[in-house]
Every structure is written in structure tokens, then in C-alpha cells.
C-alpha atoms as a PDB file:
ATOM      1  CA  UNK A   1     -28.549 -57.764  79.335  1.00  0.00           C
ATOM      2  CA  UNK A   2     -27.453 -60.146  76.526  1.00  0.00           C
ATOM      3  CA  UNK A   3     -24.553 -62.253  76.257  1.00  0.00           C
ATOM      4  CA  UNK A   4     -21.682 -60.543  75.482  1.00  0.00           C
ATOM      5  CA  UNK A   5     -19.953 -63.658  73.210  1.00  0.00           C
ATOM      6  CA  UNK A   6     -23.405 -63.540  70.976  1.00  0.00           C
ATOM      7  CA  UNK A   7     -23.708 -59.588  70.742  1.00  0.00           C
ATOM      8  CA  UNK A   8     -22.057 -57.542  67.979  1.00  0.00           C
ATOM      9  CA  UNK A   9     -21.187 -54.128  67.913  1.00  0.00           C
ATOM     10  CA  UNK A  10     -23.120 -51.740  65.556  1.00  0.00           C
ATOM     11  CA  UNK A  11     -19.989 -49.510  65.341  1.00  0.00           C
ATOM     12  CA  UNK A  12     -17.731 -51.251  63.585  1.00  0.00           C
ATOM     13  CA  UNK A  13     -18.390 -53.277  60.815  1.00  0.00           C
ATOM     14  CA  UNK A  14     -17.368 -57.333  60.557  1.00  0.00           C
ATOM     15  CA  UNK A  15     -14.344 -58.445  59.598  1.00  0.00           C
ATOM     16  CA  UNK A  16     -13.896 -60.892  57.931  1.00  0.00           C
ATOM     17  CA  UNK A  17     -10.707 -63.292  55.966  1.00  0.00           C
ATOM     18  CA  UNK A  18     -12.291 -64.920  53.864  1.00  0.00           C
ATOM     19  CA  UNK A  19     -15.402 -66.563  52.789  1.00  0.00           C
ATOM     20  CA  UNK A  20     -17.639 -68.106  55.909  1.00  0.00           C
ATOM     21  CA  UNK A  21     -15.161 -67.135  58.275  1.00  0.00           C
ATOM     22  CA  UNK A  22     -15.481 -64.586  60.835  1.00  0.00           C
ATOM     23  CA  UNK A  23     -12.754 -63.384  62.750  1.00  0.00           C
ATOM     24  CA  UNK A  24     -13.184 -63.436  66.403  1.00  0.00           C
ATOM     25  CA  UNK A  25     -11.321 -61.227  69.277  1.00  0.00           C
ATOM     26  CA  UNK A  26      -7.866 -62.412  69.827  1.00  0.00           C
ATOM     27  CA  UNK A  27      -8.179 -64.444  66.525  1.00  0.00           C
ATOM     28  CA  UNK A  28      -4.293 -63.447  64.218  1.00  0.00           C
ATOM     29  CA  UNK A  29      -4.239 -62.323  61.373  1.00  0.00           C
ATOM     30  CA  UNK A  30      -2.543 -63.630  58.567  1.00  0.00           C
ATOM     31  CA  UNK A  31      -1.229 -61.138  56.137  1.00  0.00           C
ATOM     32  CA  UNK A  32      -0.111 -63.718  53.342  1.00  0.00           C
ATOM     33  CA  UNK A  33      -4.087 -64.679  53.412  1.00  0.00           C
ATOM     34  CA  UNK A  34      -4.988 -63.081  50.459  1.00  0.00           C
ATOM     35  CA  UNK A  35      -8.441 -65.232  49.792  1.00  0.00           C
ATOM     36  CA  UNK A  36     -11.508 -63.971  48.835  1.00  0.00           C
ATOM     37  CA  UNK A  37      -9.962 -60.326  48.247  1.00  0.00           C
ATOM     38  CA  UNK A  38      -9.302 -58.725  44.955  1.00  0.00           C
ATOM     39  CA  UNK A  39      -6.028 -57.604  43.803  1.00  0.00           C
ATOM     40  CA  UNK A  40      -5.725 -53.630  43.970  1.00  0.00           C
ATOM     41  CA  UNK A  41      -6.279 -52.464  40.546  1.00  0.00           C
ATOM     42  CA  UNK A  42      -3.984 -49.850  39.415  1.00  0.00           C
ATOM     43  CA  UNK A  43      -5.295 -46.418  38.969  1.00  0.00           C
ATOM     44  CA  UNK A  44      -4.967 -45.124  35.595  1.00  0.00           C
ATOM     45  CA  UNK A  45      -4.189 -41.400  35.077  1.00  0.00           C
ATOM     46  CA  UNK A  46      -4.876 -40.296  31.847  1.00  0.00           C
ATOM     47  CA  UNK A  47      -2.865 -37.075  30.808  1.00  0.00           C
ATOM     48  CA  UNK A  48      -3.451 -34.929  28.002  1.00  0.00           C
ATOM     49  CA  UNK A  49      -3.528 -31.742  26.283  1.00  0.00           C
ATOM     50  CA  UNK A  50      -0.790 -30.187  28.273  1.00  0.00           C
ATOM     51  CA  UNK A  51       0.686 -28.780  25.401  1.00  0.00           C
ATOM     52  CA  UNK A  52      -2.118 -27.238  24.416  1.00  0.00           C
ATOM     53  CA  UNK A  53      -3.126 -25.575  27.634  1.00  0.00           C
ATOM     54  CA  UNK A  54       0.827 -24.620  27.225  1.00  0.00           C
ATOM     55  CA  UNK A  55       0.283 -22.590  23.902  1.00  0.00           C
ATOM     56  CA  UNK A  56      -2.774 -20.796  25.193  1.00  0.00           C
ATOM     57  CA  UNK A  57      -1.557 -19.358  27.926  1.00  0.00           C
ATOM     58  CA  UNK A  58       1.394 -18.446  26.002  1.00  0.00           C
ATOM     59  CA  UNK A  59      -0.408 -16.712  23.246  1.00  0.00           C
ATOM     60  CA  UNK A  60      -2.667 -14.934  26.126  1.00  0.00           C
ATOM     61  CA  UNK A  61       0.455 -13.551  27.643  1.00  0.00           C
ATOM     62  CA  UNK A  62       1.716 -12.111  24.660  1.00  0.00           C
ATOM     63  CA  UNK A  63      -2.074 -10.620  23.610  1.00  0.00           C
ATOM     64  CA  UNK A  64      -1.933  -8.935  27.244  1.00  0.00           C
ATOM     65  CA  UNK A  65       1.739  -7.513  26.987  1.00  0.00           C
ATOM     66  CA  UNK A  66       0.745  -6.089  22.675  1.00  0.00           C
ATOM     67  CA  UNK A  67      -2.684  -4.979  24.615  1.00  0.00           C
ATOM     68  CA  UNK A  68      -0.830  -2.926  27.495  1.00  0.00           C
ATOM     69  CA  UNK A  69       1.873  -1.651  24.946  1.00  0.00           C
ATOM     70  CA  UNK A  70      -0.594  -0.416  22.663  1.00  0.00           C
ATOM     71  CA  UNK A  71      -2.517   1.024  25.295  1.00  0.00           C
ATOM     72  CA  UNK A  72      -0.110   3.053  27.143  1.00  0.00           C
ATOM     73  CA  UNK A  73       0.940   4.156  23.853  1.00  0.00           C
ATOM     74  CA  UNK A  74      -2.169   5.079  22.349  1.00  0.00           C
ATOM     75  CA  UNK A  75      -3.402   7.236  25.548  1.00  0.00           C
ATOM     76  CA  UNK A  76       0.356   9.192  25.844  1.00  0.00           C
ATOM     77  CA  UNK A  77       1.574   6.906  29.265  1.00  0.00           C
ATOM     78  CA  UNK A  78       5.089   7.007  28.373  1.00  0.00           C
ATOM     79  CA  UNK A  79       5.469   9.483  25.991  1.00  0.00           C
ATOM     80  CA  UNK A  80       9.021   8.756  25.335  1.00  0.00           C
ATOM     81  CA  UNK A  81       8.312   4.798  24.834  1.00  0.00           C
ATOM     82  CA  UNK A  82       8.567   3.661  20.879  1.00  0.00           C
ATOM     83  CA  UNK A  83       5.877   1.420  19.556  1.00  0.00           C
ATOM     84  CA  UNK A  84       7.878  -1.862  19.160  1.00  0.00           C
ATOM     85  CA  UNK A  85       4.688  -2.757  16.559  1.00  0.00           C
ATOM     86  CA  UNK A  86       5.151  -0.051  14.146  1.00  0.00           C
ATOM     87  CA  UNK A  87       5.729  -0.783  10.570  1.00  0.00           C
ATOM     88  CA  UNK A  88       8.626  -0.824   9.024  1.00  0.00           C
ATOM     89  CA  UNK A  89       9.944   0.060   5.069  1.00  0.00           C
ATOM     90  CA  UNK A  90      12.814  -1.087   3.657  1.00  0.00           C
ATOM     91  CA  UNK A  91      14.099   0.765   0.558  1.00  0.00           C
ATOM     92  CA  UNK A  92      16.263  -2.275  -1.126  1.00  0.00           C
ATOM     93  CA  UNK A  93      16.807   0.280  -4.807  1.00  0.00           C
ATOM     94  CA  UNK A  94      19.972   0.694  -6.504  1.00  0.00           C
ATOM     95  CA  UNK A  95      21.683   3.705  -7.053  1.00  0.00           C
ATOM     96  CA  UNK A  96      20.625   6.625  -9.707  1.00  0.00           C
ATOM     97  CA  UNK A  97      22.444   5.573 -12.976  1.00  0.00           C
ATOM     98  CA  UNK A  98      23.645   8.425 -15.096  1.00  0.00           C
ATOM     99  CA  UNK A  99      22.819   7.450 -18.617  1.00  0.00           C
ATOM    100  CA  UNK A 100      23.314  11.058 -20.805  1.00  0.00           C
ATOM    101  CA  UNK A 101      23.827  14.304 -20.503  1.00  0.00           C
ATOM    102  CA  UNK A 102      22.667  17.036 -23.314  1.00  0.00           C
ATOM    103  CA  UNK A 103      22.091  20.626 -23.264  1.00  0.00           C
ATOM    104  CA  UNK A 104      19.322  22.364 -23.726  1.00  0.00           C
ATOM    105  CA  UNK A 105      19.047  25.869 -25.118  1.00  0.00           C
ATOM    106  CA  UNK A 106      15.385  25.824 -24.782  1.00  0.00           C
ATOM    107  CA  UNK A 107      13.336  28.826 -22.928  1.00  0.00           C
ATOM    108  CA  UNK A 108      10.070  27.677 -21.368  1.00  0.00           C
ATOM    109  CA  UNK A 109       7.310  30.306 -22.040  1.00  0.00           C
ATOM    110  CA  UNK A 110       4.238  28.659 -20.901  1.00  0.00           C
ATOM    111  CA  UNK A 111       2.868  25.979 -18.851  1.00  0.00           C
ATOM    112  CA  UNK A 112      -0.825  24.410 -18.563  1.00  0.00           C
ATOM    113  CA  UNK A 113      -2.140  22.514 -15.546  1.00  0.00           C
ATOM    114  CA  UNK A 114      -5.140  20.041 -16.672  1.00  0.00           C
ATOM    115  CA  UNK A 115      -7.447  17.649 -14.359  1.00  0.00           C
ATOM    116  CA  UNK A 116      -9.237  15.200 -16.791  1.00  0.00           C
ATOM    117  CA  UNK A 117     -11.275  11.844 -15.357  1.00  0.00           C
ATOM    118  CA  UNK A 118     -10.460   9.126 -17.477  1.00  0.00           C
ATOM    119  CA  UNK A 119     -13.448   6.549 -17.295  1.00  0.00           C
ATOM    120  CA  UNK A 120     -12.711   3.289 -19.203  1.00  0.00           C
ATOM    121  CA  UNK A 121     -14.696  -0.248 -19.338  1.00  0.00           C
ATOM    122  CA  UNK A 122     -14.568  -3.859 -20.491  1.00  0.00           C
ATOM    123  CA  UNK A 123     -16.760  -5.857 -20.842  1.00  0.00           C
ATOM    124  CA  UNK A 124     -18.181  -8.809 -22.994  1.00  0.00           C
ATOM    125  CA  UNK A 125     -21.321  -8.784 -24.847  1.00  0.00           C
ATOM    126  CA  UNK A 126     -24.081 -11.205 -23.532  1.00  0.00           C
ATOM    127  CA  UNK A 127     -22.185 -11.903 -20.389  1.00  0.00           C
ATOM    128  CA  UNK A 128     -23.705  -9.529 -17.368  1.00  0.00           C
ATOM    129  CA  UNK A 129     -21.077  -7.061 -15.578  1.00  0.00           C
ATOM    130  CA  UNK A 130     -21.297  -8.541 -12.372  1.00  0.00           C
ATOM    131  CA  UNK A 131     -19.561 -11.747 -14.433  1.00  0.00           C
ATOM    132  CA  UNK A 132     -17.068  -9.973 -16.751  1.00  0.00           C
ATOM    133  CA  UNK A 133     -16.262  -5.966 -16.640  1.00  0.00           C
ATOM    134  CA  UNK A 134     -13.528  -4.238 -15.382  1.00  0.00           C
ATOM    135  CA  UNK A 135     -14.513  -0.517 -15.319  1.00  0.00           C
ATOM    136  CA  UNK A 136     -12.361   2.187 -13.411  1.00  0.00           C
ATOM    137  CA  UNK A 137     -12.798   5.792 -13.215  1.00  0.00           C
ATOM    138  CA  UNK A 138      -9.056   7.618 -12.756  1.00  0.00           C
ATOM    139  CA  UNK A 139      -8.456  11.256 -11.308  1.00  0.00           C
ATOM    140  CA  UNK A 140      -5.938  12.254 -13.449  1.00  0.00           C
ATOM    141  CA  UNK A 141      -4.095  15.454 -12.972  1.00  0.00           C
ATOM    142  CA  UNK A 142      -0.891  16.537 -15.380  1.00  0.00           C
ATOM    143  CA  UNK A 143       1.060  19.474 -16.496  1.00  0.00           C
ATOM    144  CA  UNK A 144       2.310  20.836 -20.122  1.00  0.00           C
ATOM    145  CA  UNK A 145       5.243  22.837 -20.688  1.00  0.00           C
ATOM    146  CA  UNK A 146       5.556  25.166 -23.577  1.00  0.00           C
ATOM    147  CA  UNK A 147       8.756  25.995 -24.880  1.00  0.00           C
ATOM    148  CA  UNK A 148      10.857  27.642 -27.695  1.00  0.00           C
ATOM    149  CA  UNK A 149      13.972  25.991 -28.841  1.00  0.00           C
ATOM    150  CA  UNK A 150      16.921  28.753 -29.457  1.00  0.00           C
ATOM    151  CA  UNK A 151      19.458  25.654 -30.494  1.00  0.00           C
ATOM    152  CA  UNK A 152      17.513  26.124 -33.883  1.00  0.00           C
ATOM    153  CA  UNK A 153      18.164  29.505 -34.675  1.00  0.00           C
ATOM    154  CA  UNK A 154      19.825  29.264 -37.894  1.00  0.00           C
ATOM    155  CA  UNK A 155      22.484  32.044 -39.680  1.00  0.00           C
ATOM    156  CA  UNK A 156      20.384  34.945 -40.401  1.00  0.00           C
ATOM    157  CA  UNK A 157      17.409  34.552 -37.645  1.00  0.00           C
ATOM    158  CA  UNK A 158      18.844  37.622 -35.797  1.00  0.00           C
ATOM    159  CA  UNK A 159      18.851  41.516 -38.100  1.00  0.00           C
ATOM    160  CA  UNK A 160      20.386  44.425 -36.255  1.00  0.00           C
ATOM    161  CA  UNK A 161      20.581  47.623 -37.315  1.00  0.00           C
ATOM    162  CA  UNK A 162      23.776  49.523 -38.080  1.00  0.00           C
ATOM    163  CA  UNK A 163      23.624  51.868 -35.336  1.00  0.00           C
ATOM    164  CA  UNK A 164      22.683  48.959 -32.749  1.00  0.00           C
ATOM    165  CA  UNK A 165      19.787  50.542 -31.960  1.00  0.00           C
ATOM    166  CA  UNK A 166      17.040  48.103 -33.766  1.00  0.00           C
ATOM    167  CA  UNK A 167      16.951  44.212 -34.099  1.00  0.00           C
ATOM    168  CA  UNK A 168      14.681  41.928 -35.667  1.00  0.00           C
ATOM    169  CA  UNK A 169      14.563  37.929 -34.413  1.00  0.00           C
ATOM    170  CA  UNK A 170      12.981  35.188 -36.417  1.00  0.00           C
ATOM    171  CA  UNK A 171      11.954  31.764 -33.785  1.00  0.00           C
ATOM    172  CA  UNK A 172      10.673  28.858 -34.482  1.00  0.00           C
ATOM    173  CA  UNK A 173       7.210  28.057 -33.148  1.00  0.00           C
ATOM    174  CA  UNK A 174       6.626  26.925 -30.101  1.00  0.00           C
ATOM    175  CA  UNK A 175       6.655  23.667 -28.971  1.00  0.00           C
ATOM    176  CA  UNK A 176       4.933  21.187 -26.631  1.00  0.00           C
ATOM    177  CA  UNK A 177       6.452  19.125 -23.917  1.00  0.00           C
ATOM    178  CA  UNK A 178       5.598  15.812 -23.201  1.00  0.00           C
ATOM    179  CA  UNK A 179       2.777  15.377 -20.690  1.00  0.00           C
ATOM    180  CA  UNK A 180       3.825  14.974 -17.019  1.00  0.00           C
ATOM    181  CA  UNK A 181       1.865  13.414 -14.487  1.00  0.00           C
ATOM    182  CA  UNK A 182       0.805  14.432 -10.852  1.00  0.00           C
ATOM    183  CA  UNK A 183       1.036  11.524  -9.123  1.00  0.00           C
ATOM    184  CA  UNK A 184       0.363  13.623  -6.113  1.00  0.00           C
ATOM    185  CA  UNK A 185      -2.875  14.403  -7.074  1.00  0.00           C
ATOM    186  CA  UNK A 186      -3.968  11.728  -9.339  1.00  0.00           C
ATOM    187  CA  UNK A 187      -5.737   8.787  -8.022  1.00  0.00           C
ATOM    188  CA  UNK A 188      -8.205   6.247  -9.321  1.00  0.00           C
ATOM    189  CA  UNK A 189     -11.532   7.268  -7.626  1.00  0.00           C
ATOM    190  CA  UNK A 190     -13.307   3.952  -7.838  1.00  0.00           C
ATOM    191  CA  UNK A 191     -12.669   0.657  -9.614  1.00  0.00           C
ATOM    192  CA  UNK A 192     -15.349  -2.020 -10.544  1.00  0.00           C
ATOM    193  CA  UNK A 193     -14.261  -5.550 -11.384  1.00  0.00           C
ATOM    194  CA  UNK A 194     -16.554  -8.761 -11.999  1.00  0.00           C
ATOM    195  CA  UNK A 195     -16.449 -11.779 -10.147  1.00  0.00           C
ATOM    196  CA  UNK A 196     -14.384 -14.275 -12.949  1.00  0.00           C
ATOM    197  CA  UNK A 197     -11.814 -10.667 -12.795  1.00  0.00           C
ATOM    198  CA  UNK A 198     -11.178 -11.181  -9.376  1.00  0.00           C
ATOM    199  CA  UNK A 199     -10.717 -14.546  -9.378  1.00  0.00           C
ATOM    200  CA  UNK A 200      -8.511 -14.230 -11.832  1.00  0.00           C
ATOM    201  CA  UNK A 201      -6.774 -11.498  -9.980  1.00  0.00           C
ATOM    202  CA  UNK A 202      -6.158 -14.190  -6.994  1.00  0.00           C
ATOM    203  CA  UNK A 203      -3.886 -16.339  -9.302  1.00  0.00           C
ATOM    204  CA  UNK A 204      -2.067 -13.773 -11.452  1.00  0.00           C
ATOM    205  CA  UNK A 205      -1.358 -10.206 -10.888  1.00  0.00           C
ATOM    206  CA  UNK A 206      -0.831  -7.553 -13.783  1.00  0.00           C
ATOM    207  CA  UNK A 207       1.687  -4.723 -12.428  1.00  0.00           C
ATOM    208  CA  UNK A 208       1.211  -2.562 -15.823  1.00  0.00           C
ATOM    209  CA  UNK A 209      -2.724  -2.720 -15.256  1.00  0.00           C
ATOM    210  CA  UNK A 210      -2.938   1.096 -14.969  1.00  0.00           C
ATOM    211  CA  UNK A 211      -0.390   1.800 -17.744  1.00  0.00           C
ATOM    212  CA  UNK A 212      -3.377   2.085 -20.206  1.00  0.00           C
ATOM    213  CA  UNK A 213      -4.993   4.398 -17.819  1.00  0.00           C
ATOM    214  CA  UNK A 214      -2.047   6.691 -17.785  1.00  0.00           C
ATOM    215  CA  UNK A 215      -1.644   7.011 -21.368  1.00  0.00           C
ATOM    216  CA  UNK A 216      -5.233   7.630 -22.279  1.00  0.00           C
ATOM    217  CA  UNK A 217      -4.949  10.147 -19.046  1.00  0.00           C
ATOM    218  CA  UNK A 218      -1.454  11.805 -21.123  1.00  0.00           C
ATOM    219  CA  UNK A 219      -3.723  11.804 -24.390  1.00  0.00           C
ATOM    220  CA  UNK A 220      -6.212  14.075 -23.454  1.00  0.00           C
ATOM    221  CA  UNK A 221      -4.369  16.116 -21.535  1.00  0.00           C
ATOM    222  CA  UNK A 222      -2.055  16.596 -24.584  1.00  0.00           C
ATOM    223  CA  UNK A 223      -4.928  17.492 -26.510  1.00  0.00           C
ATOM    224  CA  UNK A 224      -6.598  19.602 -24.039  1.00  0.00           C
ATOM    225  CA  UNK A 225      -2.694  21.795 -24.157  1.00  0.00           C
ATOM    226  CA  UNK A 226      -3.355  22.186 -28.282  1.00  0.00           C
ATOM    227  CA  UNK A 227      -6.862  23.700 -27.999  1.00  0.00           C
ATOM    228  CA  UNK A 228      -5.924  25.917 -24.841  1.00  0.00           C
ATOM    229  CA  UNK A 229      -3.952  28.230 -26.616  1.00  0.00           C
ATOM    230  CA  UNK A 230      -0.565  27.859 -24.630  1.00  0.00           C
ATOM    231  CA  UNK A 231       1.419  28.169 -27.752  1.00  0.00           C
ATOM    232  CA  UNK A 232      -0.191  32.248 -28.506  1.00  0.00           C
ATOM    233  CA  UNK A 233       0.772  32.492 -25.244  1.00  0.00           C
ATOM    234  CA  UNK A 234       4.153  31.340 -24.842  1.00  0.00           C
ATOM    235  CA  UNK A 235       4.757  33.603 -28.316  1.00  0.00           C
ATOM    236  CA  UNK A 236       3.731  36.935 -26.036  1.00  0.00           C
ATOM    237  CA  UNK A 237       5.628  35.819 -23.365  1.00  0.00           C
ATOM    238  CA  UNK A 238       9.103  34.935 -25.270  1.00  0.00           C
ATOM    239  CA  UNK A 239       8.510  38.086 -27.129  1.00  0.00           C
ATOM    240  CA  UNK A 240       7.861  40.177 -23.941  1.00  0.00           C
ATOM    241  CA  UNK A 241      11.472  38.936 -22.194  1.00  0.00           C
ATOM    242  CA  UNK A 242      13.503  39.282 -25.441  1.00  0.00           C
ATOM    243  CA  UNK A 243      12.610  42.915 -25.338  1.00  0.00           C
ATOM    244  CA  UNK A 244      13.063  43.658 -22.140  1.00  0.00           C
ATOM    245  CA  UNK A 245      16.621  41.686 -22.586  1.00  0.00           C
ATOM    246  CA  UNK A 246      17.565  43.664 -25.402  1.00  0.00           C
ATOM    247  CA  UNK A 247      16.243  46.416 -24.394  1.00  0.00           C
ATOM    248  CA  UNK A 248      18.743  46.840 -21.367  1.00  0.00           C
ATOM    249  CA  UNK A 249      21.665  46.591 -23.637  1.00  0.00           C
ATOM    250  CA  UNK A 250      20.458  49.687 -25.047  1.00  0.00           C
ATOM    251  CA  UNK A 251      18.335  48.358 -28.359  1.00  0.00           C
ATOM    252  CA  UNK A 252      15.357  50.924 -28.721  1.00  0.00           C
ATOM    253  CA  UNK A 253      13.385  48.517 -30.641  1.00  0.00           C
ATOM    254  CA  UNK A 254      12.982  44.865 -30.843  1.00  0.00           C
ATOM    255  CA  UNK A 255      11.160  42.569 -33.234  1.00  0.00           C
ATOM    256  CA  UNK A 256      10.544  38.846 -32.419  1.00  0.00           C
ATOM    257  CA  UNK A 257       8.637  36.985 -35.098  1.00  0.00           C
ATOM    258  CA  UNK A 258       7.294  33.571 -35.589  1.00  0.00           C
ATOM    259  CA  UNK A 259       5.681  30.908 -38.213  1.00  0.00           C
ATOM    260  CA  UNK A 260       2.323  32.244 -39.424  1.00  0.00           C
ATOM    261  CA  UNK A 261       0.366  29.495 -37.341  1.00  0.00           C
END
């Protein structure tokens, strides 16, 4: 067995207080002996992107809550539960101004309904379309009343017989309205623009773009209304109800004539 002053124990590790000097058992320890040891060096905690982490859990909450919303509203959960999402319009207009009133004596006899497909480009010469062009193709459909104006019936338009029994009318011929517009049922069916058009488009807008459209829509839908024969008809039919008129307050025969077209 070996000395027990010269062994050392292999469970525990040697202690020491400074350099070259071992403590022995029953040896004190001074705490204020600070050689040979290190300072403790402060641990340094580096925090950081709290914030951050802050904001995406934030926007992830409010993704889930829109998601389940949506959700429950899309496959009827609550059907009593109002989408909180749902667009809104806000009508901000004025009030109707009354600007004139004026009578009108006139009897509308006829009335055309026209569908025309207005197809109108720009370009520029030597410059390729996929540059320059703005070409648009417009579903255009519009109405055209036909009407005869009594306000113009002058002193000695209207003959009647002594006995009340015949009468003979002299009208004017008739007239077109103005062309009116279905903006129900017109749309523009395709539009083609070139690439310097829509950048141009990104920095200014034009609100009266499809004005042109709409009158060269109202032009040939006004001439389409000359060349369908509205105003022969509107003549037959003004004709037809001033005889029947007459005729119930007991005339027996009734002539309506018109200009010699």
C-alpha cells in the first residue's frame, strides 16, 4: 500500500491558488487571493429582431382570423354572419339640377333598335404596332326615335267638311331623334394598345378616351335609321291613329298627308 501523504486521488482534480502552489488538506483558503485567475468576463447577450418577430406574428394572426372569416362565409357556417371584407361604394353626387322645362307636342311613330361594331385604329407609319397603335373594337348598341311634331301645324293644316263628317290633315314630315345609347348592352369587346401607349397610360390618364368611340358609334347608327325606312313607317303609323282618333268622334273619313319625300 503506498503512502498516503504522496498518493493523490484520481477523483477529484488538484487545486490549486496560484502558480507552483498546491494546496494541501487543512491548508485555508484565502478568498482575497485572486492570483493566477482571470477575471470573469461578462457574458454578452446580443438581442435583436424582436420587433420583427413582433410584426410577423401579428400579420399571421390577422391572415388566420380573414382566412377563417372568409371560410365560414364562403361554405354557408353562419349564414346570418356579414362579410366584414366586402366592398363598399360611396355615391358622393350632387343633387339632380332642374335646368328647363318645355313642352312637347310631338307624337312618336316609330322607333329603330341598331347593333353596329365600331372598329377604329392608330397607328404611325414605319413604327410596328406592337410600338405605337391603339386599336379597339366597340359593341355598340343604340336606339332611334321617329317622331312628328304637331307644335308645327300651321292655320289651315286641318280641312273639315261642313257636315263634320270628312277631314283632311296636312303634317310635316317626320323627324329623327337624336341617337341614344345602350349602355346596357354596349361594351368594347377588345382593346389593343402598344407598348409606348401604355406607358404613357401609367403617367396620364384620358377620361374622354371613348368619347370618339361613341360618336362614330351615334354616326352610323344615325345613318343606318335614314336608310331603314323608319320615316315611311312612322307616316302609316301617325296616319293609322289619327283615323282611328277621328274616327270615334264620328268623322267617316280622314285624310292625313305629308311632304312628297
Amino acid at each position: 500500500m503506498s503512502d498516503n501523504n504522496e498518493s493523490k486521488t484520481s477523483e477529484y482534480p488538484e487545486v490549486t491558488s496560484g502558480p507552483g502552489k498546491n494546496l494541501e488538506i487543512g491548508d485555508r483558503l484565502d478568498p482575497r487571493d485572486t492570483r493566477g485567475t482571470e477575471p470573469p468576463q461578462p457574458v454578452i447577450v446580443k438581442q435583436g429582431g424582436g420587433a420583427m418577430r413582433g410584426l410577423f406574428w401579428l400579420v399571421a394572426a390577422i391572415g388566420l382570423v380573414v382566412a377563417l372569416v372568409l371560410g365560414a362565409k364562403t361554405i354557408g357556417l353562419f349564414p346570418g354572419l356579414k362579410n366584414p371584407f366586402a366592398q363598399e361604394q360611396t355615391d358622393r353626387s350632387g343633387p339632380a339640377l332642374l335646368k328647363s322645362v318645355q313642352d312637347l307636342n310631338q307624337f312618336v311613330a316609330a322607333e329603330g333598335n341598331f347593333q353596329v361594331i365600331v372598329d377604329v385604329q392608330k397607328d404611325r407609319k414605319y413604327i410596328p404596332d406592337f410600338l405605337l397603335n391603339e386599336r379597339i373594337l366597340f359593341v355598340a348598341a343604340g336606339s332611334v326615335e321617329v317622331y312628328v311634331d304637331f307644335s308645327s301645324i300651321g292655320q289651315g293644316a286641318v280641312k273639315e267638311s261642313e257636315d263634320r263628317r270628312t277631314a283632311e290633315i296636312n303634317l310635316p314630315a317626320p323627324a329623327l331623334r337624336p341617337v341614344r345609347i345602350d349602355n346596357d348592352h354596349s361594351y368594347v369587346y377588345s382593346e389593343e394598345r402598344g407598348v409606348f401607349n401604355r406607358i404613357g397610360d401609367a403617367f396620364s390618364s384620358d377620361p374622354n378616351r371613348l368619347q370618339e368611340v361613341y360618336k362614330l358609334a351615334e354616326g352610323k347608327i344615325g345613318d343606318a335609321a335614314k336608310d331603314a325606312g323608319l320615316q315611311k313607317r312612322a307616316e302609316d303609323n301617325t296616319r293609322k291613329m289619327l283615323q282611328q282618333f277621328l274616327g270615334a268622334l264620328g268623322y267617316t273619313s280622314v285624310t292625313v298627308n305629308f311632304p312628297a319625300g
